[in-house]
Protein backbone atom coordinates (compact mmCIF):
# COMPACT_ATOMS: atom_id res chain seq x y z
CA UNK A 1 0.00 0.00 0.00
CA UNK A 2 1.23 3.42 -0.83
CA UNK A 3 1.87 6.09 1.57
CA UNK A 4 -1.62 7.73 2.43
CA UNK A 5 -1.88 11.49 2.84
CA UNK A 6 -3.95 10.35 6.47
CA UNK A 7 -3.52 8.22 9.02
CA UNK A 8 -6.51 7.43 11.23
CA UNK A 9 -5.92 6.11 14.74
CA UNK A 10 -8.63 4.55 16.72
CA UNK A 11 -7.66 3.18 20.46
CA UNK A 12 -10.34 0.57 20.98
CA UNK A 13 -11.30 -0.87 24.03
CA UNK A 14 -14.31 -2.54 25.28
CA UNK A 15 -16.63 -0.73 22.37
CA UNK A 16 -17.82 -3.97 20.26
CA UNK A 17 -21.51 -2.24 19.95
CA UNK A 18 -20.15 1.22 19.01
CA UNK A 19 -17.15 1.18 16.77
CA UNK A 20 -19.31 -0.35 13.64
CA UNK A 21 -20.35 3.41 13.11
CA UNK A 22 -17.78 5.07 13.73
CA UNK A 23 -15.66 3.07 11.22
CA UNK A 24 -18.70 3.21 8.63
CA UNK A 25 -18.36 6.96 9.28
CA UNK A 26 -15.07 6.36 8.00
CA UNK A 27 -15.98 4.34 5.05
CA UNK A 28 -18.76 7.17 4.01
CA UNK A 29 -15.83 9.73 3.15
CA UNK A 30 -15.93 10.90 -0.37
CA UNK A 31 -12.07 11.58 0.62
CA UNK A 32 -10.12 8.15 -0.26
CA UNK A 33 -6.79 8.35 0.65
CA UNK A 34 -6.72 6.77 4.50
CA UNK A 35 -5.71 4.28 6.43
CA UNK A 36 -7.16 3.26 9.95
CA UNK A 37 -5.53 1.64 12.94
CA UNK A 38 -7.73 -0.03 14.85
CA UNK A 39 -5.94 -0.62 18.22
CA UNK A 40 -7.35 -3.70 20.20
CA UNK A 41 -5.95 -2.47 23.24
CA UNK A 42 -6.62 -6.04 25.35
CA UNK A 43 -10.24 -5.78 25.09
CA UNK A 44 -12.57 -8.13 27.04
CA UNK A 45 -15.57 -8.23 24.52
CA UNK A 46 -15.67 -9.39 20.65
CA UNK A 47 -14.50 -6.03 19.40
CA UNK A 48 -11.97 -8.14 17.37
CA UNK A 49 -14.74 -10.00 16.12
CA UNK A 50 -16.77 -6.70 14.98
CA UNK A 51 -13.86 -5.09 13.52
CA UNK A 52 -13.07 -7.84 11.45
CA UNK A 53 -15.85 -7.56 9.43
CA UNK A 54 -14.31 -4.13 8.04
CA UNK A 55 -11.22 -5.51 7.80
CA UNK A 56 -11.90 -8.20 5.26
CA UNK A 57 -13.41 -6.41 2.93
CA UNK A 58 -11.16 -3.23 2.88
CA UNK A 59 -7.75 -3.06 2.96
CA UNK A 60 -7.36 0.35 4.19
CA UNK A 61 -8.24 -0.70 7.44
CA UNK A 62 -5.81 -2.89 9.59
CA UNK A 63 -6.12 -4.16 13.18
CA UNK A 64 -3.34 -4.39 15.32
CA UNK A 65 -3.69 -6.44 19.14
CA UNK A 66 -1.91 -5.46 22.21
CA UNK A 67 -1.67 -6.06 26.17
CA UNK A 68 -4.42 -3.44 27.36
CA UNK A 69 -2.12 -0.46 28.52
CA UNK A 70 -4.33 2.37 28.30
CA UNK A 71 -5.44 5.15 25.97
CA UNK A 72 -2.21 7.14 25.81
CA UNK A 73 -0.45 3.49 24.80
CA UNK A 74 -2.83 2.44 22.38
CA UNK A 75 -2.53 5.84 20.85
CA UNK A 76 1.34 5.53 20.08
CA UNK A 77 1.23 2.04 19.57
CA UNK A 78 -0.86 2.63 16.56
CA UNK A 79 1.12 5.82 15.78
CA UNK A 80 3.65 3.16 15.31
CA UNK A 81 2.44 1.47 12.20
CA UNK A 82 1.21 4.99 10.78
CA UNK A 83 2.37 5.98 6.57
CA UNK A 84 0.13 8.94 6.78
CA UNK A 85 1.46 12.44 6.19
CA UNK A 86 -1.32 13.59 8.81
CA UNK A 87 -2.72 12.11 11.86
CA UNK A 88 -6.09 11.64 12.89
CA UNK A 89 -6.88 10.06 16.85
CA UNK A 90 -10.21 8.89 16.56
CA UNK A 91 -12.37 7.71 19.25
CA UNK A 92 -14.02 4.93 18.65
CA UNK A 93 -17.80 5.74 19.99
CA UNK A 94 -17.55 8.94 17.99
CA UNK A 95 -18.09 9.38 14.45
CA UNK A 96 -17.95 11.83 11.44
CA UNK A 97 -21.29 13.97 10.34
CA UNK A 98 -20.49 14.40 7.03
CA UNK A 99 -19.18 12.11 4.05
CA UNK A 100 -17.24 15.77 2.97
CA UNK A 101 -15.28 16.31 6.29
CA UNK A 102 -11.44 14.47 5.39
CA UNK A 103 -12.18 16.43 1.23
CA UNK A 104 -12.34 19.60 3.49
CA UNK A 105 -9.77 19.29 5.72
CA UNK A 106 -7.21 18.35 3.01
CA UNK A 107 -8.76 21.06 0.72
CA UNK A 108 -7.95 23.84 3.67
CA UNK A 109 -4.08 21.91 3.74
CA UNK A 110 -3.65 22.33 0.15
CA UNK A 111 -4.64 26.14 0.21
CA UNK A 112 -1.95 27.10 2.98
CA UNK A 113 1.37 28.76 2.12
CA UNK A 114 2.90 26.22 4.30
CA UNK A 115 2.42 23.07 5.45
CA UNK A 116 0.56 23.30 8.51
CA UNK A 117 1.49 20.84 11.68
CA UNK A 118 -1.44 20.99 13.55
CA UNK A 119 -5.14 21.48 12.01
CA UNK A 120 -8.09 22.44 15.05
CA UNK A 121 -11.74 22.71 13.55
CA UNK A 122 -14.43 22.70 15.27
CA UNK A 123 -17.12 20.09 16.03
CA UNK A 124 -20.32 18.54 16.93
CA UNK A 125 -21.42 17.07 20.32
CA UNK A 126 -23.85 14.25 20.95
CA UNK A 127 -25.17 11.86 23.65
CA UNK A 128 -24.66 8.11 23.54
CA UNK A 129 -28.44 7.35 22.88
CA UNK A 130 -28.86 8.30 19.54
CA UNK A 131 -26.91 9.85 16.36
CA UNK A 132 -29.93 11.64 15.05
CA UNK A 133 -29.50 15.39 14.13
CA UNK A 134 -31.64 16.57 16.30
CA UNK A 135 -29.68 15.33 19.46
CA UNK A 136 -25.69 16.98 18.08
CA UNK A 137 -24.53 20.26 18.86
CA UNK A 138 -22.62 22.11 16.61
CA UNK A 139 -19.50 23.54 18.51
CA UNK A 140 -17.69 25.61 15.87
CA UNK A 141 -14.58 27.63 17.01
CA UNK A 142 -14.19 30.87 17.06
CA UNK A 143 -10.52 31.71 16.02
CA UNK A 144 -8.50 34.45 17.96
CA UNK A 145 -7.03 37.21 15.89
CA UNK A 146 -4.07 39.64 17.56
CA UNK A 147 -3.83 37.80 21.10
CA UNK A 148 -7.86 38.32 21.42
CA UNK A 149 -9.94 35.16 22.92
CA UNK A 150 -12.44 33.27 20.45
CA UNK A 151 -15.17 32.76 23.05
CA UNK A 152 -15.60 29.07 22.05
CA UNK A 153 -11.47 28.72 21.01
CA UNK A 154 -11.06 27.04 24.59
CA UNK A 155 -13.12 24.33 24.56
CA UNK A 156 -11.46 23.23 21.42
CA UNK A 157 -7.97 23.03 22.44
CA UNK A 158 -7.17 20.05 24.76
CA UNK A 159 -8.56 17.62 22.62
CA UNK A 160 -7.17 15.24 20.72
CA UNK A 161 -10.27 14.10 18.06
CA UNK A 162 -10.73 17.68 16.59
CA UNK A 163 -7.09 17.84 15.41
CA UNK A 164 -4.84 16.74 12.94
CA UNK A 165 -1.25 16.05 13.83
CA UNK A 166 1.74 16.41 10.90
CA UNK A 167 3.18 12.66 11.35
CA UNK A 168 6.63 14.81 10.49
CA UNK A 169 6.10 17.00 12.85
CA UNK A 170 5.29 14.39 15.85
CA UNK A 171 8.20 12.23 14.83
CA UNK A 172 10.87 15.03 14.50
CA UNK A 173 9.76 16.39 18.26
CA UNK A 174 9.77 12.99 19.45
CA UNK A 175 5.45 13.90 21.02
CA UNK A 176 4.30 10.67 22.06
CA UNK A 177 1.36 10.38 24.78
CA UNK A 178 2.93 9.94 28.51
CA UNK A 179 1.39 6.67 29.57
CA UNK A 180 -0.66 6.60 32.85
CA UNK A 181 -2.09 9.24 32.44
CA UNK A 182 -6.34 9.40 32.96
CA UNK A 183 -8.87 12.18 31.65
CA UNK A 184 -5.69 14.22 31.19
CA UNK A 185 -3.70 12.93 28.30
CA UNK A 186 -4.74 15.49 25.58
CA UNK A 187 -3.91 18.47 27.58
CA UNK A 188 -0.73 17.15 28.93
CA UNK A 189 -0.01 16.16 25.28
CA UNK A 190 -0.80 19.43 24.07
CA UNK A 191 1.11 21.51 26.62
CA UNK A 192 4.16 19.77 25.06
CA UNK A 193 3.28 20.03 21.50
CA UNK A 194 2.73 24.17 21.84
CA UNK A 195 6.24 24.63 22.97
CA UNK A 196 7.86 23.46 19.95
CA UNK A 197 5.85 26.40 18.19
CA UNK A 198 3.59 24.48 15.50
CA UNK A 199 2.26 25.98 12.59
CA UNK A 200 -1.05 26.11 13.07
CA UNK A 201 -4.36 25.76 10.79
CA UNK A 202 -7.95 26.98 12.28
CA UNK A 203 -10.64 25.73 10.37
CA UNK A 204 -14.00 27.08 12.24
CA UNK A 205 -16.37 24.38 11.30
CA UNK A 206 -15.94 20.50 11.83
CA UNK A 207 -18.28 17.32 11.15
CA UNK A 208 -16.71 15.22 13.72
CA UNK A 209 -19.53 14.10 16.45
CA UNK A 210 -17.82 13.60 19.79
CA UNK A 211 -20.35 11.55 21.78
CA UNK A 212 -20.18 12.64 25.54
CA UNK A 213 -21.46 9.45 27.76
CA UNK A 214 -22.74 10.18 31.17
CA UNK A 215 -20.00 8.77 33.17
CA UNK A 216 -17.55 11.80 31.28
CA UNK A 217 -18.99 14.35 33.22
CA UNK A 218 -17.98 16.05 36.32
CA UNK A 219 -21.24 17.08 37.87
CA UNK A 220 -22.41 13.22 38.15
CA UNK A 221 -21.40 13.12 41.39
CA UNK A 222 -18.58 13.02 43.55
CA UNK A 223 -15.53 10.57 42.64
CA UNK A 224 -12.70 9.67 45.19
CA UNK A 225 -10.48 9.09 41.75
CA UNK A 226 -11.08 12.32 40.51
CA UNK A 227 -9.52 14.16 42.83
CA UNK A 228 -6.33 12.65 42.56
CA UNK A 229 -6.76 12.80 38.44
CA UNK A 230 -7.58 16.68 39.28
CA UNK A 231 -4.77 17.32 41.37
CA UNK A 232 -2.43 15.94 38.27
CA UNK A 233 -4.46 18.10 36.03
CA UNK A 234 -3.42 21.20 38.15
CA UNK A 235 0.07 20.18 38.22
CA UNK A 236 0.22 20.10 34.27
CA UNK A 237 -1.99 23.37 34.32
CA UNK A 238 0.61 24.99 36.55
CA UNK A 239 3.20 23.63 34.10
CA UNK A 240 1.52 25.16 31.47
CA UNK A 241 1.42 28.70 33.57
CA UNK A 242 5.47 28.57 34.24
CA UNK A 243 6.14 28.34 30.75
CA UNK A 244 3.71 31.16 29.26
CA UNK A 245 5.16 33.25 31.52
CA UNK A 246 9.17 32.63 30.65
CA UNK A 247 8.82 34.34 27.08
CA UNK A 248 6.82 31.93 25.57
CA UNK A 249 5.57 32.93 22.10
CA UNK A 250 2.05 34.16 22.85
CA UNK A 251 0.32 33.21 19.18
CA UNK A 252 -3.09 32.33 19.12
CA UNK A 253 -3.04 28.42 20.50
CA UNK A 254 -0.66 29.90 23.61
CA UNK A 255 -3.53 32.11 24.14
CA UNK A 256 -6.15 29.71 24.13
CA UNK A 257 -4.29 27.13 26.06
CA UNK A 258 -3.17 30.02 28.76
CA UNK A 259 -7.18 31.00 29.53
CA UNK A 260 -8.12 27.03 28.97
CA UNK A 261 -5.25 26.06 31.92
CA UNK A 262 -6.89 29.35 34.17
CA UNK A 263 -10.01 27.95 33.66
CA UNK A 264 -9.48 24.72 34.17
CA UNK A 265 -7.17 25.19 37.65
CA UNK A 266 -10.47 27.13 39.19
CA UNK A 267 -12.58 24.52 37.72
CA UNK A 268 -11.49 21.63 39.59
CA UNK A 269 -10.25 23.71 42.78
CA UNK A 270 -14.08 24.63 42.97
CA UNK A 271 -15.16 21.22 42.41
CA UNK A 272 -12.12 19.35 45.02
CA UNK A 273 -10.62 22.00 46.53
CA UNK A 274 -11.13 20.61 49.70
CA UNK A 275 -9.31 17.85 49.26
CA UNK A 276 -5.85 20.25 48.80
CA UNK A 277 -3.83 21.82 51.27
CA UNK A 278 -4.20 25.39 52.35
CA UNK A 279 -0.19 26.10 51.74
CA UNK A 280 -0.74 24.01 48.26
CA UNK A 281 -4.06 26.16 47.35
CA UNK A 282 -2.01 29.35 48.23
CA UNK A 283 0.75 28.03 45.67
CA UNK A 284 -1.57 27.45 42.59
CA UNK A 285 -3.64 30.94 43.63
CA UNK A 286 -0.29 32.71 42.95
CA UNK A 287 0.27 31.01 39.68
CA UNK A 288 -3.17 32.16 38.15
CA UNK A 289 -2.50 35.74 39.52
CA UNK A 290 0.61 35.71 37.21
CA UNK A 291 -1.74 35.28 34.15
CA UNK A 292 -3.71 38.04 34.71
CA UNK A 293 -3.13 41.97 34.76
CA UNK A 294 -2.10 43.23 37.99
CA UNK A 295 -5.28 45.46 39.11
CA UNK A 296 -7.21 42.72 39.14
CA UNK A 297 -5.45 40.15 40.87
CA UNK A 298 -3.68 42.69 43.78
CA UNK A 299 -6.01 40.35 46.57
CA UNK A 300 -5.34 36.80 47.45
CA UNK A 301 -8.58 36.46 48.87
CA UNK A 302 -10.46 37.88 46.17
CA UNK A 303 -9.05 35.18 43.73
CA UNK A 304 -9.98 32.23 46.84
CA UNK A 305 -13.18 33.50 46.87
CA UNK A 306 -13.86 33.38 43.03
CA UNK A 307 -12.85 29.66 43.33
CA UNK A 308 -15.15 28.96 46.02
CA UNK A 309 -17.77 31.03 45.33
CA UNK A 310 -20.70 28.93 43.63
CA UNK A 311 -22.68 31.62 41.45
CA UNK A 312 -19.12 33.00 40.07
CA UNK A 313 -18.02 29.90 39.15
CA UNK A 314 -21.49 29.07 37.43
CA UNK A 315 -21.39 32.74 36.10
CA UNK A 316 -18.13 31.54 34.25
CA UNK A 317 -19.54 28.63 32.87
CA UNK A 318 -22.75 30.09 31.44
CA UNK A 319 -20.49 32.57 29.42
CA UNK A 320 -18.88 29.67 27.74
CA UNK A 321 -15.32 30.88 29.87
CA UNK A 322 -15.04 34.68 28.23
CA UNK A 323 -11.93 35.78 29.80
CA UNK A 324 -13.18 39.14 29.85
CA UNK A 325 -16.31 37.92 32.12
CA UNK A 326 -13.74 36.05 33.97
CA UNK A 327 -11.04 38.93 34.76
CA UNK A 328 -14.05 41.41 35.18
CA UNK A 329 -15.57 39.15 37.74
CA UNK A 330 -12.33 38.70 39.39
CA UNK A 331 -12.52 42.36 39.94
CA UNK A 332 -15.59 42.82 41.07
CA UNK A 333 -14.42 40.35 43.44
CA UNK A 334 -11.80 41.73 44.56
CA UNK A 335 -13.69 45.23 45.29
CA UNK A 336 -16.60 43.98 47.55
């Protein structure tokens, strides 16, 4: 088989009943030139059995078995046996709207003055129940011009499904997923990936459904795992701080993942910050102050009580994370 201009990675584990659609999602393109990995990653159920079915009737499509390992394995074990000249990781209970999205995406590619290493478009969200159009919301993203937010830019960034990786690019740098890592693997990945200073592509729209199952979402309830995966998250996010603030290059996907790591740090203090030390709360406090202009961030306390303040937070949240709303609340805050 000749070397295909996309590679299409798809980490499989214990999704028998789901992955038939999204690999006839797959199949549907009017864009030809693919190849999907299916990783088995150790599955339990017959997804070698379902994929199998694919396999023997089209060659583009390969499955490849390993000791379950976990998401961030399967990933770079299938980025392994990737020709592609782009990457695509694709989870396996998502799938694609469109039969035009790949034609697109390789269409934007072809028109830029250079090639780009990283391509973020936007996307649809679904539930698990259904695939029907009525039940997707389109999420498209709003692209940042001269160091201004997109107010939708952030909830596009630390993903891995609405992107497209230059294999080149990847290889050259060495950016492979850190294994053992839970919930948190795309935004570690990316934190490393923006330091190496990417060209970037922004396409607004996207056709790619991600399906959001219940058990994805923070506000089920509370979960004794969670804290310790949010406590990692804060340590990359605080990562992510120290380096935009040592001369980093602040272009438009430093920008988004700067307000995106803010975000995220008050996010998860609000929902665990219990659970963390006072002198360790104190030490992440002083790391979002950093990000923000000094006249609104002169109070300690203001900042702890935006964290821990209920209708704030939820005020953030409505307005889909405007950093404006966010540094004008922080003020308001801090003048009470």
């Amino acid at each position: 088989m000749a070397k295909p201009e996309l590679s299409i990675i798809m980490p499989s584990y214990n999704v028998a009943s789901l992955i038939p659609r999204a690999i006839r999602s797959v199949l549907a393109q009017s864009f030809r030139d693919w190849e999907l990995i299916v990783v088995d990653d150790g599955s339990p159920d017959n997804l070698h059995e379902a994929v199998k079915t694919f396999v023997v009737k089209d060659k583009r499509i390969r499955l490849v078995t390993k000791p379950n390992g976990g998401l961030s394995d399967a990933r770079n074990f299938g980025l392994s046996f990737a020709k592609g000249t782009y990457i695509h990781f694709f989870d396996p209970d998502d799938y694609i709207y469109s039969s035009g999205w790949y034609d697109s995406i390789f269409e934007e590619i072809k028109s830029s003055a250079i090639a780009p290493d990283v391509i973020i478009t936007g996307y649809y969200v679904g539930d698990e129940t259904t695939d029907q159009d009525t039940h997707i919301i389109h999420r498209p993203l709003s692209v940042p011009f001269g160091g201004r937010f997109g107010e939708k830019c952030i909830s596009h960034v630390c993903y891995a499904w609405n992107k497209f990786f230059r294999r080149e690019f990847l290889l050259v740098n060495n950016l492979q997923y850190e294994k053992g890592l839970s919930h948190i693997e795309d935004a570690e990945f990316m934190s490393r990936v923006v330091k190496y200073k990417p060209a970037i592509k922004f396409i607004r729209d996207g056709e790619y459904v991600y399906v959001q199952r219940a058990e994805q979402t923070l506000s089920k309830g509370f979960d004794p795992k969670l804290v310790d995966i949010s406590k990692r998250r804060i340590g990359i996010d605080v990562r992510l701080v120290e380096f935009f603030n040592t001369g980093a290059k602040h272009d438009a996907l430093v920008d988004c993942l700067k307000t995106s790591a803010t975000i995220s740090i008050t996010n998860r203090l609000y929902y665990y910050g219990r659970h963390f030390s006072s002198e360790k709360r104190h030490e992440i406090l002083d790391n979002i102050r950093t990000m923000l202009p000094a006249r609104f961030t002169s109070s300690r306390r203001g900042l702890m009580n935006l964290i821990f303040d209920s209708s704030i937070y939820w005020s953030i949240k409505a307005r889909q994370y405007r950093l404006t709303d966010f540094v004008q609340r922080i003020r308001l805050t801090i003048h009470k």
